[in-house]
C-alpha atoms as a PDB file:
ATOM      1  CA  UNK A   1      92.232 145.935 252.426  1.00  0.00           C
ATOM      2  CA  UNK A   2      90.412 144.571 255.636  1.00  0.00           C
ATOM      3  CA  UNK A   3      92.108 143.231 258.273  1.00  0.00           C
ATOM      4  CA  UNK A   4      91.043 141.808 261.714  1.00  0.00           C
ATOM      5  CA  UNK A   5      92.771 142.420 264.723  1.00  0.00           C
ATOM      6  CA  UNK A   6      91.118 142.313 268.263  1.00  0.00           C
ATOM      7  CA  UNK A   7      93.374 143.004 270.443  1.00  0.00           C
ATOM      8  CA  UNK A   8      93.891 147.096 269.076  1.00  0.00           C
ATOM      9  CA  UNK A   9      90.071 147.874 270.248  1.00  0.00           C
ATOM     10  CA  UNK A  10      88.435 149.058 273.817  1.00  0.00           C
ATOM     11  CA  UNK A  11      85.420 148.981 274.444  1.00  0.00           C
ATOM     12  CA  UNK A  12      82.773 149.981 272.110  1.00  0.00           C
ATOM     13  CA  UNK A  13      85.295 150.496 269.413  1.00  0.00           C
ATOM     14  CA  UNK A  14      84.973 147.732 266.401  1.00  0.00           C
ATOM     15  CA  UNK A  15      87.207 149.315 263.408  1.00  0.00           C
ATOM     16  CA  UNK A  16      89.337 152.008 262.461  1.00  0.00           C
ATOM     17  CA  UNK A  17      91.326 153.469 259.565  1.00  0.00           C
ATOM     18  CA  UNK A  18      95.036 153.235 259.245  1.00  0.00           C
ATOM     19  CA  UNK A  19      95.893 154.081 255.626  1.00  0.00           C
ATOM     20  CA  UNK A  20      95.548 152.244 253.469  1.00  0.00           C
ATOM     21  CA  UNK A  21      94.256 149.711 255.817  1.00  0.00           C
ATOM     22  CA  UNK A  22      90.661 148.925 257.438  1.00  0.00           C
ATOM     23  CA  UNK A  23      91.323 147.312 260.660  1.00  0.00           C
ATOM     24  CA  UNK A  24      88.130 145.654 262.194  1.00  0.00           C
ATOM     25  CA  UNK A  25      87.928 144.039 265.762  1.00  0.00           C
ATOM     26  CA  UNK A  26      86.388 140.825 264.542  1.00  0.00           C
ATOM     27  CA  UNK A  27      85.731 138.840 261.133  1.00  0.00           C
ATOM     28  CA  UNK A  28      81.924 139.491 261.412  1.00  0.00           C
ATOM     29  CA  UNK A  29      82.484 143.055 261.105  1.00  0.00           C
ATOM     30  CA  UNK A  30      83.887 142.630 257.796  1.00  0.00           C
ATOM     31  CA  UNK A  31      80.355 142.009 256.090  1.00  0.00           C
ATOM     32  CA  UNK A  32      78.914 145.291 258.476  1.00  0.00           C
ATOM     33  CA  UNK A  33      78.434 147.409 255.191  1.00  0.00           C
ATOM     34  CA  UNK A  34      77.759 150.494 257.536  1.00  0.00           C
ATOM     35  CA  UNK A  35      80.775 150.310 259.599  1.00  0.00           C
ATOM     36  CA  UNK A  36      83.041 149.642 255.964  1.00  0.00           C
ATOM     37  CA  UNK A  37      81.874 152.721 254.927  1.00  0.00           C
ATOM     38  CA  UNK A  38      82.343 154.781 257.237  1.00  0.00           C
ATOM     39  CA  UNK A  39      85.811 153.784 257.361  1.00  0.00           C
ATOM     40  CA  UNK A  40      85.928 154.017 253.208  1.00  0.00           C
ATOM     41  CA  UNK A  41      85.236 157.704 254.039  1.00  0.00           C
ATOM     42  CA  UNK A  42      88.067 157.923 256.928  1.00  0.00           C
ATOM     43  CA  UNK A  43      90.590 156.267 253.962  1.00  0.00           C
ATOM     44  CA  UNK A  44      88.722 159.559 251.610  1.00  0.00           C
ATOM     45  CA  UNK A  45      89.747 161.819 254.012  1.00  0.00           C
ATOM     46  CA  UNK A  46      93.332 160.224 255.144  1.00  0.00           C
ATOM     47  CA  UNK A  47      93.697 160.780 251.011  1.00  0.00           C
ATOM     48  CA  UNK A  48      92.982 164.310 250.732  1.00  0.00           C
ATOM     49  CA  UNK A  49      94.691 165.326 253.338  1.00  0.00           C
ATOM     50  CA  UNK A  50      97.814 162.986 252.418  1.00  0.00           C
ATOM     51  CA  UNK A  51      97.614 160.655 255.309  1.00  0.00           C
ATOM     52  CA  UNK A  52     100.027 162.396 257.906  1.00  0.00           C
ATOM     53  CA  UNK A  53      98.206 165.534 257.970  1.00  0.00           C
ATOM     54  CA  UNK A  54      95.096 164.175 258.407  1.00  0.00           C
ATOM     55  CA  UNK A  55      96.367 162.121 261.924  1.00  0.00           C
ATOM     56  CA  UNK A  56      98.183 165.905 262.892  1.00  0.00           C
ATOM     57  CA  UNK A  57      94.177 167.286 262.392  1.00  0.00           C
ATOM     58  CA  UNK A  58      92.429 164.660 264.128  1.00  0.00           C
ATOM     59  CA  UNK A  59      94.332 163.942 267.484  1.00  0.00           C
ATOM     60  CA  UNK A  60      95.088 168.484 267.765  1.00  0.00           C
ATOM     61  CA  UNK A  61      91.164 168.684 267.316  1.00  0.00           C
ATOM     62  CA  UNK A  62      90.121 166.062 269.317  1.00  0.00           C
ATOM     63  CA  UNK A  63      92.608 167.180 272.056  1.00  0.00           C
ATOM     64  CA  UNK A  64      90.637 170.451 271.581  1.00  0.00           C
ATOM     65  CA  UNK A  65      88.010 169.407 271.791  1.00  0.00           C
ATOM     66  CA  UNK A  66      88.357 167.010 274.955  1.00  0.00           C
ATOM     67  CA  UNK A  67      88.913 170.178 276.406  1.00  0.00           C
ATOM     68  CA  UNK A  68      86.508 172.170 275.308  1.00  0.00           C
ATOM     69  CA  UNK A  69      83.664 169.146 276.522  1.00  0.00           C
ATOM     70  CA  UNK A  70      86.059 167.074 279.549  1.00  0.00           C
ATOM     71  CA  UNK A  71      85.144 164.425 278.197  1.00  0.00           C
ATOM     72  CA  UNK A  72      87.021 162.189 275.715  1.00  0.00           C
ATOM     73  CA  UNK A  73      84.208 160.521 274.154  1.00  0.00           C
ATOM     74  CA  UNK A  74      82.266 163.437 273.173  1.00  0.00           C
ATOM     75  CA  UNK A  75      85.524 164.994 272.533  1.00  0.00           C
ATOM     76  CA  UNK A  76      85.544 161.659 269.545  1.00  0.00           C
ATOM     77  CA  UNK A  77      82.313 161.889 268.224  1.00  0.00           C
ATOM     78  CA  UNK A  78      82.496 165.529 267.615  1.00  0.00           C
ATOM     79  CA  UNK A  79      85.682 165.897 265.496  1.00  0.00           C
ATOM     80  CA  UNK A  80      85.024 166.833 262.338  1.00  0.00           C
ATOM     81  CA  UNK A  81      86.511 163.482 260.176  1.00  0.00           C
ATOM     82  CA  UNK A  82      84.125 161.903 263.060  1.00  0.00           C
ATOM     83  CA  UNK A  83      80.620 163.696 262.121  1.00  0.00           C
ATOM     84  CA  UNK A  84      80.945 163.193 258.519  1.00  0.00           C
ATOM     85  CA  UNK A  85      81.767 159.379 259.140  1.00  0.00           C
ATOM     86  CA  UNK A  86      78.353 159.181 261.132  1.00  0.00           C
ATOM     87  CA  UNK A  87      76.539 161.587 259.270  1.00  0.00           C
ATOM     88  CA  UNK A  88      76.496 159.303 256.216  1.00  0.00           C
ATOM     89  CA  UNK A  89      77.945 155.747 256.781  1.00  0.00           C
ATOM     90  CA  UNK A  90      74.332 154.568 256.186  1.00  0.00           C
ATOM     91  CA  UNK A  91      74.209 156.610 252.678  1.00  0.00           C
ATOM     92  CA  UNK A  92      76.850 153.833 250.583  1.00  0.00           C
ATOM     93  CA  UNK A  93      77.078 155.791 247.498  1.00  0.00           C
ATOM     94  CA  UNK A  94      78.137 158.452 249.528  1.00  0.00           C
ATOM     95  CA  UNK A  95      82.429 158.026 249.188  1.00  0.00           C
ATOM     96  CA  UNK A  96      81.382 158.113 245.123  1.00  0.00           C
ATOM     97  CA  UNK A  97      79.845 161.383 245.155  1.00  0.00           C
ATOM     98  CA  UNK A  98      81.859 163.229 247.909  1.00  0.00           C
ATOM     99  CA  UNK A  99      83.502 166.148 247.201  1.00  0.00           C
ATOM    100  CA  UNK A 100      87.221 166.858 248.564  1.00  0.00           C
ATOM    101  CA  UNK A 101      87.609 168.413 251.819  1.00  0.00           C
ATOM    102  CA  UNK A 102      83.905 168.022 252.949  1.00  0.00           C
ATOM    103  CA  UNK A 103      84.698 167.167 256.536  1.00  0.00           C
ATOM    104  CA  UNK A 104      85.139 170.864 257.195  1.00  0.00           C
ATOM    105  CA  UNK A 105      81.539 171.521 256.814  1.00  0.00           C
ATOM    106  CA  UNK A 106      81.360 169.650 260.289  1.00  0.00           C
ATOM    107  CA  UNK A 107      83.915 171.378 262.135  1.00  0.00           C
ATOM    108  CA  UNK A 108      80.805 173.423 263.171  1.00  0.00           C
ATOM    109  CA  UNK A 109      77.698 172.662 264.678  1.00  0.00           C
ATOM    110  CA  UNK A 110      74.940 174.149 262.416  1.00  0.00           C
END
């Protein structure tokens, strides 16, 4: 389910993924195929990892990882849930023929 809500989102930020939910910052953004999947594959991975677990993983490693760069927005696009969501939001077969747990081959850089 889609839902629009504005007033959740700075800046640059136009969705996110609150299981079982897809929250977008305006109505348009409900017809941006791209951006709905990439979320679809957020809700994948909120799934797998049985929803709780999967908000424990992503704010410890982007924590880590804001560390690691100083700098919070790098820190976001490099966790791991993150890269696969980029890496194929434009591919929208992709959520179909993922396997489980694939966000771990981007806790790396190759």
């Amino acid at each position: 389910m889609i839902l629009v809500f504005k007033h959740l989102f700075r800046k640059n930020y136009v969705g996110l993924t609150l299981w079982p939910f897809i929250i977008v910052k305006e109505n348009i953004y409900k017809e941006d195929t791209v951006l709905i999947n990439h979320e679809k594959i957020h809700l994948k991975q909120q799934l797998e990892l049985l929803v709780l677990p999967f908000y424990i993983w992503y704010i410890g490693e982007w924590l880590l990882r804001t560390l690691l760069y100083l700098d919070r927005y790098r820190a976001y696009q490099n966790i791991s849930f993150e890269r696969e969501a980029f890496a194929n939001e434009k591919d929208l077969g992709y959520t179909e023929r993922r396997k489980p747990y694939s966000f771990l081959n981007y806790l790396t850089r190759p």
